[in-house]
Protein backbone atom coordinates (compact mmCIF):
# COMPACT_ATOMS: atom_id res chain seq x y z
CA UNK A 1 -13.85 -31.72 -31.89
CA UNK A 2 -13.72 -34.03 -28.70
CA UNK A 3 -10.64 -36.47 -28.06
CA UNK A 4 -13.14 -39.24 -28.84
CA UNK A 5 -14.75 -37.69 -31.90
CA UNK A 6 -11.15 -37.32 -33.38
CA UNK A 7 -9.99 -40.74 -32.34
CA UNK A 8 -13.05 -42.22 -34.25
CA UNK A 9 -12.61 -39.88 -37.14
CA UNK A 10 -9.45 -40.69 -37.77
CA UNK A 11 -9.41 -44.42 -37.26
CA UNK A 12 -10.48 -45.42 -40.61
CA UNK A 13 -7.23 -43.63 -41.78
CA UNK A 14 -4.54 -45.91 -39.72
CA UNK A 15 -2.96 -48.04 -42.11
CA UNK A 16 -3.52 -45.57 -45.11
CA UNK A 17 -0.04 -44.14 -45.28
CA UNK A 18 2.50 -46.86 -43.73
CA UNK A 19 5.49 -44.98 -41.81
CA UNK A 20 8.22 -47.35 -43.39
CA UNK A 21 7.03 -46.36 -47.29
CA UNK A 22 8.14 -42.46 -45.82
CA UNK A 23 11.27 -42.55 -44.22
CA UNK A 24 11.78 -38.89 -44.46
CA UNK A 25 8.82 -38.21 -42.70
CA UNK A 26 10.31 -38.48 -39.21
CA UNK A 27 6.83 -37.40 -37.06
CA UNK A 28 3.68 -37.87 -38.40
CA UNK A 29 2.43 -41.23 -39.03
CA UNK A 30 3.82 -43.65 -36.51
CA UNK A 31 3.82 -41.45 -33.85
CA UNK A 32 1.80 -38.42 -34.06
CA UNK A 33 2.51 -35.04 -32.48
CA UNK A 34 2.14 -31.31 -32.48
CA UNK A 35 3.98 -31.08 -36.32
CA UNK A 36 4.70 -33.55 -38.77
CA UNK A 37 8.63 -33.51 -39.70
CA UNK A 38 10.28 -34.25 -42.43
CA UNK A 39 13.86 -34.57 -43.36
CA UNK A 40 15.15 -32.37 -45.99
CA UNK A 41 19.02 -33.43 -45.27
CA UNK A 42 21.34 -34.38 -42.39
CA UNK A 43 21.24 -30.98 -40.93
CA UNK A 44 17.83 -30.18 -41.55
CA UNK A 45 13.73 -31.11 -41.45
CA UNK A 46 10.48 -29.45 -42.28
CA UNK A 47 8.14 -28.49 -39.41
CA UNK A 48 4.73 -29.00 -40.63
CA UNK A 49 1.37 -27.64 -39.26
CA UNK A 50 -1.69 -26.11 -39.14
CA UNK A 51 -4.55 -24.66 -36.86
CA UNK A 52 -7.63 -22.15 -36.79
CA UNK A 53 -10.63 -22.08 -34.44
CA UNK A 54 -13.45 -19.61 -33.97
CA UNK A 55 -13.23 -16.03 -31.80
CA UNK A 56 -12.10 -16.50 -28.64
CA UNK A 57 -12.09 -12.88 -27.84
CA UNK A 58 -14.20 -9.74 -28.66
CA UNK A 59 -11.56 -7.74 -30.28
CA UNK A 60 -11.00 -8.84 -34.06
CA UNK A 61 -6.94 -7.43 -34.14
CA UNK A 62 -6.56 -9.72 -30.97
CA UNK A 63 -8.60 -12.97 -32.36
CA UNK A 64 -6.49 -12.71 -35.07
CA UNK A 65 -3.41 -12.37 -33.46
CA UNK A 66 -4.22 -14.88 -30.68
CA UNK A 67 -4.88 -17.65 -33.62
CA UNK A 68 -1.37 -16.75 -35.71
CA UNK A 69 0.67 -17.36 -32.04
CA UNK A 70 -0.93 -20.49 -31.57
CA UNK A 71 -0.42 -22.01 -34.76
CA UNK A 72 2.98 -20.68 -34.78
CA UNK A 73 2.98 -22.67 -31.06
CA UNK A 74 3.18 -26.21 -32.69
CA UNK A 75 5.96 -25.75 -34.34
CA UNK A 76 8.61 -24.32 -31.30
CA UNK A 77 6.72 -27.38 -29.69
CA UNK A 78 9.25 -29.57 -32.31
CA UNK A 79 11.89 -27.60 -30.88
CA UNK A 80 11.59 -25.86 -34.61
CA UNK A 81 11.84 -22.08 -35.59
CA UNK A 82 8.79 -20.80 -37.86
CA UNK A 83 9.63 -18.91 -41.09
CA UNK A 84 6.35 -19.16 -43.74
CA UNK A 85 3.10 -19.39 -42.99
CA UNK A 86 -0.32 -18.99 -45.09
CA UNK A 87 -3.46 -17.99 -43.77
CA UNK A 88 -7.10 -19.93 -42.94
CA UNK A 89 -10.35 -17.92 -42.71
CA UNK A 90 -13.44 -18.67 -43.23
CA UNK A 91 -15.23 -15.00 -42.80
CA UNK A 92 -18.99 -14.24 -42.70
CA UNK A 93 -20.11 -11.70 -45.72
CA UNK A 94 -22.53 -10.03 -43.35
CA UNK A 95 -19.46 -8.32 -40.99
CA UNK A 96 -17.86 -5.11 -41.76
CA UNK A 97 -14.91 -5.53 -43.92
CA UNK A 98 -12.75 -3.56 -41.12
CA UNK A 99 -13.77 -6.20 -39.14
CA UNK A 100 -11.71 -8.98 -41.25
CA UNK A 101 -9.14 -7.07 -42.17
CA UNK A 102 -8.60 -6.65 -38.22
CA UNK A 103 -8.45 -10.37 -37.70
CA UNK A 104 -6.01 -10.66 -40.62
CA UNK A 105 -3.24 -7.76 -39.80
CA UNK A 106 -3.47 -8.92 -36.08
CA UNK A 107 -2.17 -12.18 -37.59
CA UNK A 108 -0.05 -11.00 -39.71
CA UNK A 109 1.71 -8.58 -37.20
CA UNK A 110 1.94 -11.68 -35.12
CA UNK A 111 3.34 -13.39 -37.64
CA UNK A 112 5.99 -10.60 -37.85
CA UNK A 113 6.60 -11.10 -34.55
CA UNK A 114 7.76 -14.61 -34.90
CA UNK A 115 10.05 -13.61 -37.47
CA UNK A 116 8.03 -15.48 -39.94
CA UNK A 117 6.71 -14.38 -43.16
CA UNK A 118 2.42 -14.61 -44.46
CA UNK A 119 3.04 -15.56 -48.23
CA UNK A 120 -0.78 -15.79 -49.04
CA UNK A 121 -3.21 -18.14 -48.00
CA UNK A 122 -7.66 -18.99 -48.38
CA UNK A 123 -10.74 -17.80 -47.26
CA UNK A 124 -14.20 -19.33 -47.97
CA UNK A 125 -17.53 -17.70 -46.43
CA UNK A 126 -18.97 -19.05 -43.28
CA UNK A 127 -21.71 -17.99 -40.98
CA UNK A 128 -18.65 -17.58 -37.82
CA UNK A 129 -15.32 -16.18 -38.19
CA UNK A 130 -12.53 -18.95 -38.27
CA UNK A 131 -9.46 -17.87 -38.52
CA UNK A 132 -5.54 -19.30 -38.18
CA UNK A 133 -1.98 -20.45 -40.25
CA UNK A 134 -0.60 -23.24 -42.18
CA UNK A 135 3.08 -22.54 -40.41
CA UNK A 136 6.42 -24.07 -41.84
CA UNK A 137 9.63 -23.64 -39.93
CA UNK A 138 12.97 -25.60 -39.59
CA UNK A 139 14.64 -27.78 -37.17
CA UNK A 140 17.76 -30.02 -36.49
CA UNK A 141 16.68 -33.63 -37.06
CA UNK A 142 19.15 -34.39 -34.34
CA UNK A 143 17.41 -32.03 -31.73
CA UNK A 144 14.25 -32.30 -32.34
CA UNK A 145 11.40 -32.50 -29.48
CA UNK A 146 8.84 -34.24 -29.95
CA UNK A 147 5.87 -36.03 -27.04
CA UNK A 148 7.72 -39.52 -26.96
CA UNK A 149 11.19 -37.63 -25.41
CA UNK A 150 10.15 -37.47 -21.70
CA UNK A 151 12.51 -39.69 -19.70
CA UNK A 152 12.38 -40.88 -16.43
CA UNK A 153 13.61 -38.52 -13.61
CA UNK A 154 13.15 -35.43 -16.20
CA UNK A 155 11.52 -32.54 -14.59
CA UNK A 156 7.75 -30.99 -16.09
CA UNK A 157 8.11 -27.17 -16.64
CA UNK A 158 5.20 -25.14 -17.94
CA UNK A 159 5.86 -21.78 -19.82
CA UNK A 160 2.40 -20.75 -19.46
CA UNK A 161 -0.38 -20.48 -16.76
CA UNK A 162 -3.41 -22.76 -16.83
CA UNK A 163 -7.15 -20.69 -16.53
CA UNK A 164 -7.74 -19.44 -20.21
CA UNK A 165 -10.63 -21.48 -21.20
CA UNK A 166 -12.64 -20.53 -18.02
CA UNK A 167 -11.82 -16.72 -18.56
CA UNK A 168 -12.29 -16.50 -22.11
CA UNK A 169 -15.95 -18.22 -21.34
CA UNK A 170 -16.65 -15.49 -18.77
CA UNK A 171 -16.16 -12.86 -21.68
CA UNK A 172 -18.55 -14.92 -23.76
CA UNK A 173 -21.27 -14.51 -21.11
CA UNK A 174 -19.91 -11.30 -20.10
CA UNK A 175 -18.99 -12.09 -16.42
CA UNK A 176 -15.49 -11.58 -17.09
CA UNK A 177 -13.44 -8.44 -15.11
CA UNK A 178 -12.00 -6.37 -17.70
CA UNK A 179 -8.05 -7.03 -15.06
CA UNK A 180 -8.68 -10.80 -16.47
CA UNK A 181 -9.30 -10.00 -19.86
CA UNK A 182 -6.49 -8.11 -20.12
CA UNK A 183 -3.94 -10.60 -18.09
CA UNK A 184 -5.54 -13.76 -20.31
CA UNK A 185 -4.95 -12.14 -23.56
CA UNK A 186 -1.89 -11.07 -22.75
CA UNK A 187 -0.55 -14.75 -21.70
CA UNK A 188 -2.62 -15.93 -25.34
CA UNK A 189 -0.72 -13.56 -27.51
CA UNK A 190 2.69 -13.90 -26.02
CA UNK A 191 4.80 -16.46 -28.32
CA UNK A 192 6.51 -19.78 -26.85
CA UNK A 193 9.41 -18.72 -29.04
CA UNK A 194 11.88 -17.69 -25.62
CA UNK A 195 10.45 -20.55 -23.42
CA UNK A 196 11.51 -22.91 -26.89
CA UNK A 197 14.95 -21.15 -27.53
CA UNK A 198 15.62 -22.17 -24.15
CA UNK A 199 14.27 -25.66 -24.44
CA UNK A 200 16.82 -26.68 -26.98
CA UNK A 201 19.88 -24.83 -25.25
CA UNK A 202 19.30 -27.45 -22.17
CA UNK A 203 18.96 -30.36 -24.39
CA UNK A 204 15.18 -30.68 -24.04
CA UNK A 205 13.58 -34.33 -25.96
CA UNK A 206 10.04 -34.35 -24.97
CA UNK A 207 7.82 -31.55 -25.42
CA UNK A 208 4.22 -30.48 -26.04
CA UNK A 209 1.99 -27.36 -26.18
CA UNK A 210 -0.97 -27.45 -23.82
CA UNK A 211 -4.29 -26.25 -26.31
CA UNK A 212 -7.53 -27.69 -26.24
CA UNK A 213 -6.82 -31.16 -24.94
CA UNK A 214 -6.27 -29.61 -21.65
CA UNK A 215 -3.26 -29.89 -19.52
CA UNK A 216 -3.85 -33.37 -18.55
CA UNK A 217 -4.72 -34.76 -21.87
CA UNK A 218 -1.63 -33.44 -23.52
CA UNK A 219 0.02 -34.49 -20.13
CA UNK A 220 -1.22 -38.06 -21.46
CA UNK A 221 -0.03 -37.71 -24.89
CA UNK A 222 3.17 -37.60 -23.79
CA UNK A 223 3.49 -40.14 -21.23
CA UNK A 224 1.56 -42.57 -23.78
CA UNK A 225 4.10 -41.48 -26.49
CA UNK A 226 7.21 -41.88 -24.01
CA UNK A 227 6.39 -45.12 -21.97
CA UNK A 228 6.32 -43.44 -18.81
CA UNK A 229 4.14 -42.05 -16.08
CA UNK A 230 3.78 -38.17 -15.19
CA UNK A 231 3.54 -36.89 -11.44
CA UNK A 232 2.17 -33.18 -11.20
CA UNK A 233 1.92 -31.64 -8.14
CA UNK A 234 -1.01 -29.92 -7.52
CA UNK A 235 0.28 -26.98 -5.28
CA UNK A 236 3.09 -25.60 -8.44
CA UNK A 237 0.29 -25.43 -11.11
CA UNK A 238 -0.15 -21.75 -11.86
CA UNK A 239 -3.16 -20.28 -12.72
CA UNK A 240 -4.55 -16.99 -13.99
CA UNK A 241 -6.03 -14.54 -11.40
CA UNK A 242 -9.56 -15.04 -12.30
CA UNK A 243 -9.12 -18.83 -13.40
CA UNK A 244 -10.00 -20.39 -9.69
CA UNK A 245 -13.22 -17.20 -9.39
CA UNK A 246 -15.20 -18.05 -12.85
CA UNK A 247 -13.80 -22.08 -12.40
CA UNK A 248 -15.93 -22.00 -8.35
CA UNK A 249 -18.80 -20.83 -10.25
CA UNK A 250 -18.60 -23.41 -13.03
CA UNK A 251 -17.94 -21.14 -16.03
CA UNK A 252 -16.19 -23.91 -18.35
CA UNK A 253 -16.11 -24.49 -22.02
CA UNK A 254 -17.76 -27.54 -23.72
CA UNK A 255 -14.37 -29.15 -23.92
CA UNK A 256 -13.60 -29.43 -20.41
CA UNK A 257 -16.17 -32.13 -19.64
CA UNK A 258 -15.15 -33.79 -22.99
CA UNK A 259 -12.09 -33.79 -21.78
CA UNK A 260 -12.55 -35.32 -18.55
CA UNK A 261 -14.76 -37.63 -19.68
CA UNK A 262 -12.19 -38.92 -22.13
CA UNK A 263 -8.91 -38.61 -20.16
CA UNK A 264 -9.95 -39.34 -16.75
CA UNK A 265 -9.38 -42.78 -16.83
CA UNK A 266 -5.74 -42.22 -17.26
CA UNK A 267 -5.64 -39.70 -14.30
CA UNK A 268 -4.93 -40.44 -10.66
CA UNK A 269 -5.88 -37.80 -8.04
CA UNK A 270 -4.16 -38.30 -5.05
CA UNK A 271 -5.01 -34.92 -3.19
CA UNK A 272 -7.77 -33.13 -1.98
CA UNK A 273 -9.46 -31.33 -4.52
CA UNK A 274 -13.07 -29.87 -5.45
CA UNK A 275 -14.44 -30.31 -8.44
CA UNK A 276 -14.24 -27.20 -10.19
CA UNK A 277 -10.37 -27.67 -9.07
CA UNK A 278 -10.08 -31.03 -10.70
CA UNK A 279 -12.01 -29.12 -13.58
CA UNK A 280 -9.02 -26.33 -14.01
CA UNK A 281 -6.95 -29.28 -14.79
CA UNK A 282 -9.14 -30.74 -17.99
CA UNK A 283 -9.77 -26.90 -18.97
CA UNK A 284 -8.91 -26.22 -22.94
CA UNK A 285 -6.79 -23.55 -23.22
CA UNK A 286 -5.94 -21.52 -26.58
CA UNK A 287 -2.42 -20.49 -27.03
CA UNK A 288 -1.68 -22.17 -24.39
CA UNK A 289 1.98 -23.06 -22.99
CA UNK A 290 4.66 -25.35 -23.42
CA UNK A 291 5.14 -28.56 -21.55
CA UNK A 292 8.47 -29.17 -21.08
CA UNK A 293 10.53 -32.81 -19.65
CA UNK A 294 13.83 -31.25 -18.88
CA UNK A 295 16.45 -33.48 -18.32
CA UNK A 296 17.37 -33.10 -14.15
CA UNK A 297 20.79 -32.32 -14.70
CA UNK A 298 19.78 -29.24 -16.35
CA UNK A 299 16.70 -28.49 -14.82
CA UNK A 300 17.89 -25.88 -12.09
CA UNK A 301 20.30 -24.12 -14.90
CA UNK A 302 17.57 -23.86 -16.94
CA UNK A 303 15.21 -22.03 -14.47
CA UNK A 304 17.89 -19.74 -13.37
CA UNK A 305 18.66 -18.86 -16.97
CA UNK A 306 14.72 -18.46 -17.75
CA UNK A 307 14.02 -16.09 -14.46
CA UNK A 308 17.26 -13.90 -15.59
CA UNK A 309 15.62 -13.71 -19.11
CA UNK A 310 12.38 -13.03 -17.65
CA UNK A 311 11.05 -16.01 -19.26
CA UNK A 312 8.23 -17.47 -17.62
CA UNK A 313 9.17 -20.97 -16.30
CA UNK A 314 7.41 -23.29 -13.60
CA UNK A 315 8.29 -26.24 -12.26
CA UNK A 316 5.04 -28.66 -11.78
CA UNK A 317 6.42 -32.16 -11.77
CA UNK A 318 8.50 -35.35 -12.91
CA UNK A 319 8.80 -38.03 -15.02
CA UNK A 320 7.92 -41.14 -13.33
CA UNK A 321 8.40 -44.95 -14.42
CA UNK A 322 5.18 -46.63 -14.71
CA UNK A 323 1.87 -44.77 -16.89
CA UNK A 324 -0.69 -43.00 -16.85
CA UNK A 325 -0.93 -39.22 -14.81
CA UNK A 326 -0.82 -38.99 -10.98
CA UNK A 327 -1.56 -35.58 -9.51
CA UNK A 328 -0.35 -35.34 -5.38
């Protein structure tokens, strides 16, 4: 569903649930984010989500997988660690029954992964696979992160590369190079878990996972939720190694023009760029990466700590007074 179609969805449901009736619930009503969290005790809260989406790959083990890391992705997001999760599907009758049991071990193993156990879940039939987690995990109430922590001065890192929605529509219409189909799927089923261990050891506040909202609408989410402007720099974006060849030749998902369409007005560009560039930028991406604001004290300590972990770790920009997203 579109930004728009979701904010019109959900409008009617505003004043349903007033925040000051739950004061346990410390995300989820007043300001919305990745999780919802509520507060067990002193020491500890309940991390709260869920996600599934349709195939985004050919390979059922890997859809399945793919779908259990980012659902498990919200929840580091919180700064939280994932321990119970229950699966999603809705699976068509008409496929092989190896078929679904593929998409369900590759979540499960996954899940393993993480640390994190699958303690049942539901299916229902549908005409297209869907498939992904209700996750619960556990976090500090005093450090969580959450999209209204970015400060001014606090440096943007990005765990992940940006160019998975363009690839993974080259495989649909099979103009994808098998190279990229294996680097994107690697980069989708690799957990945030390291990049979100890290987070918290540097006393990272504001954070967000980059998924279908592209990296400039979740780049707006969090300056809307903080009160501050973001500045990204163009040049320190990665991307995958196909991402800029299938993006020239206009091989974008749906979403990407939703997404411009909707966040553009909140988005400055203030360098030279085409339009399939600009395009990268409002690309949906599954599984995608963290979005870090990293206080600058710790900011260098934090990259030399992630590159002798071999924890993937870029730095793409600050934390600016003002609003809104400006990209030099």
């Amino acid at each position: 569903m579109s930004a728009e179609a979701l904010a019109q969805v959900l409008r009617p449901l505003e004043n349903m649930f007033s925040p000051q009736d739950y004061p346990d619930l410390l995300v989820g009503l007043g300001d919305p984010d990745d999780a919802a969290i509520w507060r067990l005790d002193e020491q500890r809260a309940l991390v709260v989500t869920t996600d599934f989406f349709t195939p985004v790959v050919d390979t059922p083990y890997e859809y399945g997988a793919i779908a259990a890391a980012n659902s498990l992705s919200d929840i580091y997001a919180m700064g939280g660690t994932p321990f119970l999760a229950l699966n999603v599907a809705a699976l068509p009758p008409d496929l092989p029954p190896e078929f679904l049991s593929e998409i369900l071990r590759g979540g499960a193993e996954k899940a393993r992964e993480a640390g994190v156990v699958v303690a049942g879940g539901h299916t229902v039939q549908d005409k297209e696979p869907k498939y992904g987690l209700i996750a619960l995990g556990f976090v500090d109430p005093a450090c969580m992160m959450t999209k209204g922590g970015a400060r001014p001065g606090d440096v943007l890192m990005l765990s992940k590369p940006l160019g998975f929605g363009t690839t993974t529509t080259a495989i649909k219409q099979a103009k994808a190079q098998p190279e990229d189909i294996e680097e994107v799927v690697g980069w989708m089923l690799r957990l945030n878990r390291e990049a979100a261990i890290l987070a918290r050891q540097f006393d990272v506040c504001g954070a967000t996972d980059v998924t279908g909202f592209s990296l400039l609408g979740h780049a707006w989410e969090m300056a809307e939720a903080s009160g501050v402007g973001l500045r990204l720099r163009w040049r320190d974006i990665p991307f995958t190694t196909g991402a800029m060849r299938y993006a020239s030749q206009f091989i974008f998902p749906g979403g990407a023009s939703d997404n411009r369409l909707y966040f553009s007005p909140h988005v400055t560009i203030n360098t030279s760029l085409e339009e399939h560039e600009e395009m990268l930028l409002y690309d949906p991406q599954t599984s995608g990466g963290l979005l870090l604001s990293v206080p600058p004290a710790n900011a260098e300590d934090l990259l030399r700590r992630a590159q002798s972990e071999g924890v993937p770790l870029w730095a793409i920009g600050e934390v600016v007074k003002g609003e809104g997203i400006e990209v030099v």
